[in-house]
Protein backbone atom coordinates (compact mmCIF):
# COMPACT_ATOMS: atom_id res chain seq x y z
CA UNK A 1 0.00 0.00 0.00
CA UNK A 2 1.32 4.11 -0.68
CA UNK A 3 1.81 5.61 2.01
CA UNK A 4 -0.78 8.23 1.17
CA UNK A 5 -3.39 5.79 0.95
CA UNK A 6 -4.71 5.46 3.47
CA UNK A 7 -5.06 9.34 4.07
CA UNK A 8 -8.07 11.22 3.80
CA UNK A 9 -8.06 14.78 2.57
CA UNK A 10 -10.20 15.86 5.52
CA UNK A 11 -7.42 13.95 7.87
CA UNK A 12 -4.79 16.39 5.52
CA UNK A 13 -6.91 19.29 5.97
CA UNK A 14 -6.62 19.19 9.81
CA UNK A 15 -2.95 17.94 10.15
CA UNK A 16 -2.32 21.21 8.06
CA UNK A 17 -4.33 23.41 10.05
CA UNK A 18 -3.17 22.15 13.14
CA UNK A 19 -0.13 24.61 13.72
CA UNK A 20 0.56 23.47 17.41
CA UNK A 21 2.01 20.33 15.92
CA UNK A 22 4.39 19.34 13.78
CA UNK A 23 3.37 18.47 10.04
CA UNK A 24 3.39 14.14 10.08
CA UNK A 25 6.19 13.60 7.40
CA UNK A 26 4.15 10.40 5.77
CA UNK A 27 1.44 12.86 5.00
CA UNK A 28 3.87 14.53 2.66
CA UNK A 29 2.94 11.44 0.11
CA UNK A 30 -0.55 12.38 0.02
CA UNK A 31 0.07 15.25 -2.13
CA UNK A 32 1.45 13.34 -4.34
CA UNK A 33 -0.99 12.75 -7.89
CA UNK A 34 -3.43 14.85 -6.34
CA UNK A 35 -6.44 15.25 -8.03
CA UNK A 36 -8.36 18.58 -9.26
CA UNK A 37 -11.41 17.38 -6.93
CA UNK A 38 -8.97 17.33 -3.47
CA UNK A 39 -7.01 20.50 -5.04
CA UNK A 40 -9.96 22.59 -5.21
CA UNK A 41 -10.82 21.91 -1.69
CA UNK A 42 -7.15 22.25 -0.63
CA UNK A 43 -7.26 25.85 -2.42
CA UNK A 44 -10.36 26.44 0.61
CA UNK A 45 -8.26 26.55 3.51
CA UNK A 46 -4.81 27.41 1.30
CA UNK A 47 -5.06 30.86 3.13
CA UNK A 48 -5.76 30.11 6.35
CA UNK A 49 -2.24 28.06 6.40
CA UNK A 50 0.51 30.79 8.25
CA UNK A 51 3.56 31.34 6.01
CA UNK A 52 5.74 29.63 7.86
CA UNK A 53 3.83 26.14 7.34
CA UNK A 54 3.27 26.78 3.87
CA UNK A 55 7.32 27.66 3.28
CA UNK A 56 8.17 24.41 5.41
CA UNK A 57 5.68 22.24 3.37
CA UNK A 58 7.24 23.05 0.21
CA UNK A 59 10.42 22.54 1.29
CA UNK A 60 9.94 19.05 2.70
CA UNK A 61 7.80 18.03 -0.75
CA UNK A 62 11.13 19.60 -2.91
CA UNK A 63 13.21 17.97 -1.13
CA UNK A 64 11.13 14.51 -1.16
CA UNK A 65 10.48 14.97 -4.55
CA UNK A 66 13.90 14.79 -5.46
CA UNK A 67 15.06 11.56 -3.84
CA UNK A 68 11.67 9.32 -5.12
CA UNK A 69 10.96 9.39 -8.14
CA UNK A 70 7.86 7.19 -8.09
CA UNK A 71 6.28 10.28 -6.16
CA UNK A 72 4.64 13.04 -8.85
CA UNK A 73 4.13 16.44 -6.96
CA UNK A 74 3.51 18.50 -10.48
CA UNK A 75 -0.54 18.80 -10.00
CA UNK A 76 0.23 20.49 -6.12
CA UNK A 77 3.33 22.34 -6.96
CA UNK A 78 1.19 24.07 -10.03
CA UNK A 79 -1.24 24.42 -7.56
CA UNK A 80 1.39 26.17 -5.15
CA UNK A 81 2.79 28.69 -7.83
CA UNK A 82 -0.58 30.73 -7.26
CA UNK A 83 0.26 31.29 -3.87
CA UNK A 84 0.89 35.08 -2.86
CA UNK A 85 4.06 34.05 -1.49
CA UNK A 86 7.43 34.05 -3.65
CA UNK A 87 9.47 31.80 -1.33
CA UNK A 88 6.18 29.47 -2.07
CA UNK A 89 6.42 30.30 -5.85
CA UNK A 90 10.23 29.41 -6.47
CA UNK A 91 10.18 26.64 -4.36
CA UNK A 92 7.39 25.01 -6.50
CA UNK A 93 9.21 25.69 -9.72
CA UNK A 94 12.23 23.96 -8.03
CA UNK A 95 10.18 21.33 -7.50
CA UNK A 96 8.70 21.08 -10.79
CA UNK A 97 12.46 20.54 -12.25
CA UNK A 98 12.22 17.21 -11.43
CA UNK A 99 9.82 16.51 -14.19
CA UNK A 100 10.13 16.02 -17.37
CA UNK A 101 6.34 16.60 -18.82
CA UNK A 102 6.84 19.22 -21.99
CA UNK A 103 3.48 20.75 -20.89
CA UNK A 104 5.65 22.42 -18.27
CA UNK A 105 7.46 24.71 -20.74
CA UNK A 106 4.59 26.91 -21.23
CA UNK A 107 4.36 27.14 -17.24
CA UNK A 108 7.85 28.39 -17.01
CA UNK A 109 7.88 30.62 -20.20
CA UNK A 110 4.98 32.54 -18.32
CA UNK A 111 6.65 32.81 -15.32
CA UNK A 112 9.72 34.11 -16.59
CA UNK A 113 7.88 36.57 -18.47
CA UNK A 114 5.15 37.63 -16.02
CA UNK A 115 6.35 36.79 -12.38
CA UNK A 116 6.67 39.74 -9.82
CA UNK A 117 9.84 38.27 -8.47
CA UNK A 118 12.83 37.94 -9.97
CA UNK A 119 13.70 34.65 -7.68
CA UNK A 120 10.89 32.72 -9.01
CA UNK A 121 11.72 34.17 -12.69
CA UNK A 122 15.54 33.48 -12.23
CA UNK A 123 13.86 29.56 -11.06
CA UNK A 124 11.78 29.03 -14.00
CA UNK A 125 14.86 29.88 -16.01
CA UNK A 126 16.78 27.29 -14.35
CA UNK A 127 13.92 25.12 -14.94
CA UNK A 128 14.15 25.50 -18.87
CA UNK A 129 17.45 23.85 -18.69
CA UNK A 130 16.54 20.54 -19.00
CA UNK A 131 14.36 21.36 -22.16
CA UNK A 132 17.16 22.80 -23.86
CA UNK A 133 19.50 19.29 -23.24
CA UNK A 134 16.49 17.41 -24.09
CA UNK A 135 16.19 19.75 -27.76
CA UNK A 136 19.91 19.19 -28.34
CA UNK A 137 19.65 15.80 -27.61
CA UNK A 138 16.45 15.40 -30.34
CA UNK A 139 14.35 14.35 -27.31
CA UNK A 140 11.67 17.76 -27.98
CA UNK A 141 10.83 18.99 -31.01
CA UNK A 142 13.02 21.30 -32.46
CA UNK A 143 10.35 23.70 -32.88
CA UNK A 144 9.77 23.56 -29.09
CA UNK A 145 13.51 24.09 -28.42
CA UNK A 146 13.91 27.18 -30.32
CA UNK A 147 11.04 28.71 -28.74
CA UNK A 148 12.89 28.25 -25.44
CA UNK A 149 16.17 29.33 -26.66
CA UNK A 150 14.17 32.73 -28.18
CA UNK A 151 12.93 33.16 -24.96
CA UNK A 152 15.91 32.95 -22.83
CA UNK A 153 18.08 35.03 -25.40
CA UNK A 154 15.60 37.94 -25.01
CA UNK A 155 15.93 38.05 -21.16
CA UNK A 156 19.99 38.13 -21.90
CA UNK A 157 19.04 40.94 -24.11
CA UNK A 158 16.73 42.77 -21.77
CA UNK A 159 18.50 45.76 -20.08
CA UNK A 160 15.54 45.48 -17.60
CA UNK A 161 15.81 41.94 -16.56
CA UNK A 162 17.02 41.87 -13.24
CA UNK A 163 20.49 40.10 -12.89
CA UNK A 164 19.92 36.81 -11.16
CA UNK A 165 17.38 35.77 -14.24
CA UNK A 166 19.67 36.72 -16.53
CA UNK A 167 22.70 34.40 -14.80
CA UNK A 168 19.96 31.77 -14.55
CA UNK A 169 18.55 32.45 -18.42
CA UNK A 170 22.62 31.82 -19.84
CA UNK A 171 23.27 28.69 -16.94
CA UNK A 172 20.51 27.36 -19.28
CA UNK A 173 21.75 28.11 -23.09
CA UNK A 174 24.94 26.39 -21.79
CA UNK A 175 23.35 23.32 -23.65
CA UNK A 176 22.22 24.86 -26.50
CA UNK A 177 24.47 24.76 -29.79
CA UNK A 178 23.32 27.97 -30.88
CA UNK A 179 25.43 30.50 -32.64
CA UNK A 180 25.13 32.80 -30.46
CA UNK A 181 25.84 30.81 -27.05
CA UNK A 182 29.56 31.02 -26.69
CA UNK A 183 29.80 34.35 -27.52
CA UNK A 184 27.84 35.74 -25.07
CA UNK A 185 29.51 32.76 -22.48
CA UNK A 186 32.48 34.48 -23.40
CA UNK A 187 31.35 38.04 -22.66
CA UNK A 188 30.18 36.80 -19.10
CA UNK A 189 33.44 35.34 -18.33
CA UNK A 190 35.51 38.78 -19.44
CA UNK A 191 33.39 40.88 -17.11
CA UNK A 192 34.86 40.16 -14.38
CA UNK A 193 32.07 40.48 -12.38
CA UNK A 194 32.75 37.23 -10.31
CA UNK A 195 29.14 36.29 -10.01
CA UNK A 196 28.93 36.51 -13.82
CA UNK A 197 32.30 34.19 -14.19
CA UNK A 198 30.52 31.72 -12.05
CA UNK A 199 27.64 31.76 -14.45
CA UNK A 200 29.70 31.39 -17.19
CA UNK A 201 32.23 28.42 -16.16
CA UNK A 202 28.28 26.80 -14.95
CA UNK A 203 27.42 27.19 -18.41
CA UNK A 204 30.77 25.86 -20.08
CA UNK A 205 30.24 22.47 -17.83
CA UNK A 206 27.21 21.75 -19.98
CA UNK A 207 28.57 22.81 -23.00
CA UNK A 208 30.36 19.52 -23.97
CA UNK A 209 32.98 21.72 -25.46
CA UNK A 210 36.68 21.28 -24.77
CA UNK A 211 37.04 24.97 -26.32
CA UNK A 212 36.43 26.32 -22.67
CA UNK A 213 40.05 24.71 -21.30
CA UNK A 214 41.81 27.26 -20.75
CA UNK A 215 39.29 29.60 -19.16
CA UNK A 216 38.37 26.26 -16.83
CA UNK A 217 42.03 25.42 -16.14
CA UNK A 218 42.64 29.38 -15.26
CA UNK A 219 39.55 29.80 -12.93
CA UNK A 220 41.11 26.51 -10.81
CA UNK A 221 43.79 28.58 -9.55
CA UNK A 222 41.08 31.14 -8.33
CA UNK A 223 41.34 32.89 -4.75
CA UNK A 224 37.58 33.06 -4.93
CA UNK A 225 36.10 29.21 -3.41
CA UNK A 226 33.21 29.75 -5.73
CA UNK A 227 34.40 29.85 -8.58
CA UNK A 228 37.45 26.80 -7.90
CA UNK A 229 34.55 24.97 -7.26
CA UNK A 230 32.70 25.96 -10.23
CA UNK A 231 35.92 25.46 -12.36
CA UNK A 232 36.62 22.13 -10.96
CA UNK A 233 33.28 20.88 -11.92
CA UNK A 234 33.18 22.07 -15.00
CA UNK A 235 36.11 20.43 -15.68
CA UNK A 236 35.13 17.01 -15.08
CA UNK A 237 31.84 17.38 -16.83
CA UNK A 238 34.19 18.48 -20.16
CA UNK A 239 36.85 15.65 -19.04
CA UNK A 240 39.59 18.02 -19.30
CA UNK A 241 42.67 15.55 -18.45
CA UNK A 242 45.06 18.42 -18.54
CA UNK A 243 42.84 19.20 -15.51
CA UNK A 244 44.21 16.18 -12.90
CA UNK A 245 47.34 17.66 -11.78
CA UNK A 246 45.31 20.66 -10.47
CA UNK A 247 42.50 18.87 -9.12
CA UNK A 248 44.70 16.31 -7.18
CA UNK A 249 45.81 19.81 -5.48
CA UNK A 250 42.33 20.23 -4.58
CA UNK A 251 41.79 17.44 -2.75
CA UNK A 252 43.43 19.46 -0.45
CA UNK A 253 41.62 23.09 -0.74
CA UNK A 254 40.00 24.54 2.28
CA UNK A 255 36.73 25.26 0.85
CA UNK A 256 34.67 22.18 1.10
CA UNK A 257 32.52 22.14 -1.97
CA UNK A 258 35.70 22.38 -3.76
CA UNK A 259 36.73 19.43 -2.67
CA UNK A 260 33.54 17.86 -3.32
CA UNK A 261 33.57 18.52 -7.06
CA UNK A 262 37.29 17.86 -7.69
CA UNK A 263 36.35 14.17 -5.91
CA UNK A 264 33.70 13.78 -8.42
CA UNK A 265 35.63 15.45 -11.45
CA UNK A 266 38.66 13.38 -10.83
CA UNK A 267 36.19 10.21 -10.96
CA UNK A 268 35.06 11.66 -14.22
CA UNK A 269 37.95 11.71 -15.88
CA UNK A 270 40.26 9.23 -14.41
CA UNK A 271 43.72 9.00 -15.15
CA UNK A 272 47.02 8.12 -13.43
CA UNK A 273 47.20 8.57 -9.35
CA UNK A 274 43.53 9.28 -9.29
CA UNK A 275 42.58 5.90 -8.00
CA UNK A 276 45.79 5.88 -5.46
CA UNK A 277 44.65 9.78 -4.68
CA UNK A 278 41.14 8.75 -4.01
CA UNK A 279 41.62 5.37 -2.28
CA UNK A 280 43.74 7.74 -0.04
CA UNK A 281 41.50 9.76 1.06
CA UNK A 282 38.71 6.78 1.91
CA UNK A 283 41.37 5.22 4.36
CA UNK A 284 41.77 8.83 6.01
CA UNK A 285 38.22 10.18 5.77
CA UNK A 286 36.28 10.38 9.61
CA UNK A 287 33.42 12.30 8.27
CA UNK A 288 29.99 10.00 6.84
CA UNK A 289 29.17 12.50 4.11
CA UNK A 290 32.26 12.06 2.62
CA UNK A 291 32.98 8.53 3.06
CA UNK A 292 30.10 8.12 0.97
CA UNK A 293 31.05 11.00 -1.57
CA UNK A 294 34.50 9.12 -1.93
CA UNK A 295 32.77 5.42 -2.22
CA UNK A 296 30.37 6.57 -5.22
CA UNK A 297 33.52 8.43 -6.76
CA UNK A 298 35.48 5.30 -6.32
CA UNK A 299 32.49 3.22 -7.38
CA UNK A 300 32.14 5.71 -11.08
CA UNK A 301 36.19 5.85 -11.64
CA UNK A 302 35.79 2.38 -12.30
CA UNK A 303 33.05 2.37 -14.15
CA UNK A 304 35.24 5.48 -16.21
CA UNK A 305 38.32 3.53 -16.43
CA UNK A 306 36.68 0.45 -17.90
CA UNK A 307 38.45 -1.86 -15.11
CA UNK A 308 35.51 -3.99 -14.25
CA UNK A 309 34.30 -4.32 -17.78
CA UNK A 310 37.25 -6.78 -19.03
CA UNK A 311 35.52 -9.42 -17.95
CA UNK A 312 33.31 -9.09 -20.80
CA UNK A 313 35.95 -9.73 -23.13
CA UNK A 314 37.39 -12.78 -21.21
CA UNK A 315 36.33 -16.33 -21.85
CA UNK A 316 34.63 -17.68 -18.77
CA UNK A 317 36.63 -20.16 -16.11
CA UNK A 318 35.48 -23.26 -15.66
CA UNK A 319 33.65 -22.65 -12.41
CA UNK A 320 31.58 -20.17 -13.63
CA UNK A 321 27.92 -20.43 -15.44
CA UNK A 322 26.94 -18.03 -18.37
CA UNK A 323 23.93 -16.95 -15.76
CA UNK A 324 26.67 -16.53 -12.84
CA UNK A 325 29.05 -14.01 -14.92
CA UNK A 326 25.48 -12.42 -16.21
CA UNK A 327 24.32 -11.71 -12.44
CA UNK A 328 27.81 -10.27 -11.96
CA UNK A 329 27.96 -8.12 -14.76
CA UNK A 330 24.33 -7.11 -13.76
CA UNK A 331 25.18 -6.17 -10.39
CA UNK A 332 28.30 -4.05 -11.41
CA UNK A 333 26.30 -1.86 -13.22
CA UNK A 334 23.48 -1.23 -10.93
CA UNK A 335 26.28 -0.49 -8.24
CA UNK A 336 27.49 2.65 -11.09
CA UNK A 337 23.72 3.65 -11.45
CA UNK A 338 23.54 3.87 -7.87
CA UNK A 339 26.56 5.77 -7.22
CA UNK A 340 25.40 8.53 -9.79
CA UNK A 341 22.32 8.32 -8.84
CA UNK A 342 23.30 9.64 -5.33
CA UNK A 343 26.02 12.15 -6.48
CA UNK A 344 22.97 13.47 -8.68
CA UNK A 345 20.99 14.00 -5.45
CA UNK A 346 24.23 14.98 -2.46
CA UNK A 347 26.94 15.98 -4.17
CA UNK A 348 26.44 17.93 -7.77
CA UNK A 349 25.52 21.66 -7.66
CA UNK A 350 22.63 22.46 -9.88
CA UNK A 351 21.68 25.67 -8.12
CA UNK A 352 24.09 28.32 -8.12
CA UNK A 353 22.21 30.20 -5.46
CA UNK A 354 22.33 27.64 -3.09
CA UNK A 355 26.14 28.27 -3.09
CA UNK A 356 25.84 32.07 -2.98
CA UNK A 357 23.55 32.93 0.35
CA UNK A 358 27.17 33.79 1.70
CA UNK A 359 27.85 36.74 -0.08
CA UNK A 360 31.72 36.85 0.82
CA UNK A 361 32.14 34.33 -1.39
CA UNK A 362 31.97 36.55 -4.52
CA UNK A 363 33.73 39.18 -3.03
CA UNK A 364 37.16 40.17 -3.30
């Protein structure tokens, strides 16, 4: 049985209203495939819900939403971007990037365009990003993607577009292979502005263009932690090998998100010493978090270096079945899908924000 199944919406409706006691986490799943019939009534007593519970509620379902996938929040979270609210707003666009439904791109084409906030606008830009890989990739209709691309080229163009939607609107393009892209990548990363450089090497990781090298291989040496971070990702996502000396340094680096992404970037790429480098660091690590960071890396290096896979090429010994080497081979790769699966979720940084609340970061 789901765990929202055995919830009524009246039993909702008063664990909601009830603000002397904490919201019951399994009654987070019952707002999952709502229908219109329960969302209209929800929409009743929407208002009488304090901010605070409404914020925390969203939170708790974006964050849920993200780690089980079975769970489909799109129905509430479009029924949460009408709230008066903006923290409400952007954190049900964040929740909607979790989906891949094309109906959404209308959603976030309106709100970029019509919003009051430029949080939730800067959101629903972010949330056009997977549209754009998913036109590049021939997933979309081409039709589709360059309405999207259109779109997010005329905020860039817009001298009244606040800043943060405009960051968010190029982030996006980085997929695109439009004309126009790397140019205005390129502009971003001459600013200077270090918020805008940090945009820029965001964008180059999804570019799939080794073109970006040097800018990436510059931006590691960075006295700025937010942009070594951003440059050490972006280097593993473009498998820049002239990359490992530097990111072995890393391992080392004060700021801990930096370390984060070299450990993932050097699993990316692979390469001599990054096993030994890696393996090092298990044997020394105290802290949980990155224990398991360092067991997923280990766990994709190897799927990156090919070591488990020559088995596949080997004839069997005599002590094993075809159905035994099978199983193994089966359970090798669900081990990889695993690992990324939770680097996906822990240890990547899709939101640029979330790394900027300190402002010191981007500041000389």
């Amino acid at each position: 049985m789901l765990p929202q199944a055995d919830i009524s919406l009246q039993q909702l409706s008063e664990a909601l209203l009830d603000t002397d006691k904490p919201f019951p986490a399994r009654f987070l799943y019952r707002f999952s495939d709502m229908e219109a019939a329960d969302l209209e009534k929800l929409g009743a007593i929407w208002p009488q819900l304090p901010l605070w519970r409404r914020q925390g509620l969203m939170e708790d379902i974006e964050e849920l939403s993200s780690k089980d996938t079975l769970l489909d929040y799109v129905a509430f979270s479009r029924f949460a971007l009408k709230d008066e609210d903006p923290k409400v707003r952007q954190l049900a666009v964040n929740t909607l990037w979790d989906y891949e439904q094309t109906d959404l791109i209308p959603t976030f084409l309106e709100l970029i365009a019509t919003d009051s906030e430029a949080d939730v606008r800067a959101a629903a830009a972010g949330g056009l990003a997977r549209f754009v890989y998913a036109g590049e990739i021939e997933e979309i209709p081409q039709a589709k993607l360059k309405k999207i691309e259109e779109a997010l080229l005329a905020v860039l163009a817009d001298q009244e577009t606040p800043i943060q939607v405009k960051r968010a609107a190029l982030e996006a393009l980085g997929y695109s292979s439009r004309d126009e892209v790397p140019g205005l990548i390129k502009t971003a990363f001459n600013s200077k502005d270090k918020k805008w450089m940090a945009s820029a090497l965001f964008a180059m990781s999804r570019s799939a263009s080794a073109e970006w090298q040097p800018e990436v291989l510059s931006m590691l040496e960075s006295n700025l932690p937010a942009l070594r971070m951003e440059a050490a990702r972006a280097a593993g996502e473009l498998e820049l090998t002239d990359a490992i000396p530097q990111l072995l340094e890393l391992l080392d680096d004060t700021d801990e998100n930096t370390r984060q992404a070299s450990i993932w970037s050097l699993s990316q790429i692979g390469g001599e010493g990054v096993q030994e480098a890696l393996e090092k660091l298990y044997e020394e690590a105290e802290d949980e978090d990155e224990l398991e960071l360092l067991e997923s890396a280990l766990d994709n290096l190897t799927f990156t270096q090919g070591g488990k896979l020559m088995p596949l090429y080997e004839l069997p010994n005599e002590e094993q079945t075809g159905d035994e080497l099978e199983d193994n081979d089966e359970d090798y790769f669900e081990d990889v899908d695993e690992a990324t699966d939770w680097y996906e979720e822990a240890g990547e940084f899709d939101d640029l924000e979330d790394l900027y609340d300190d402002e010191e970061d981007l500041t000389d």
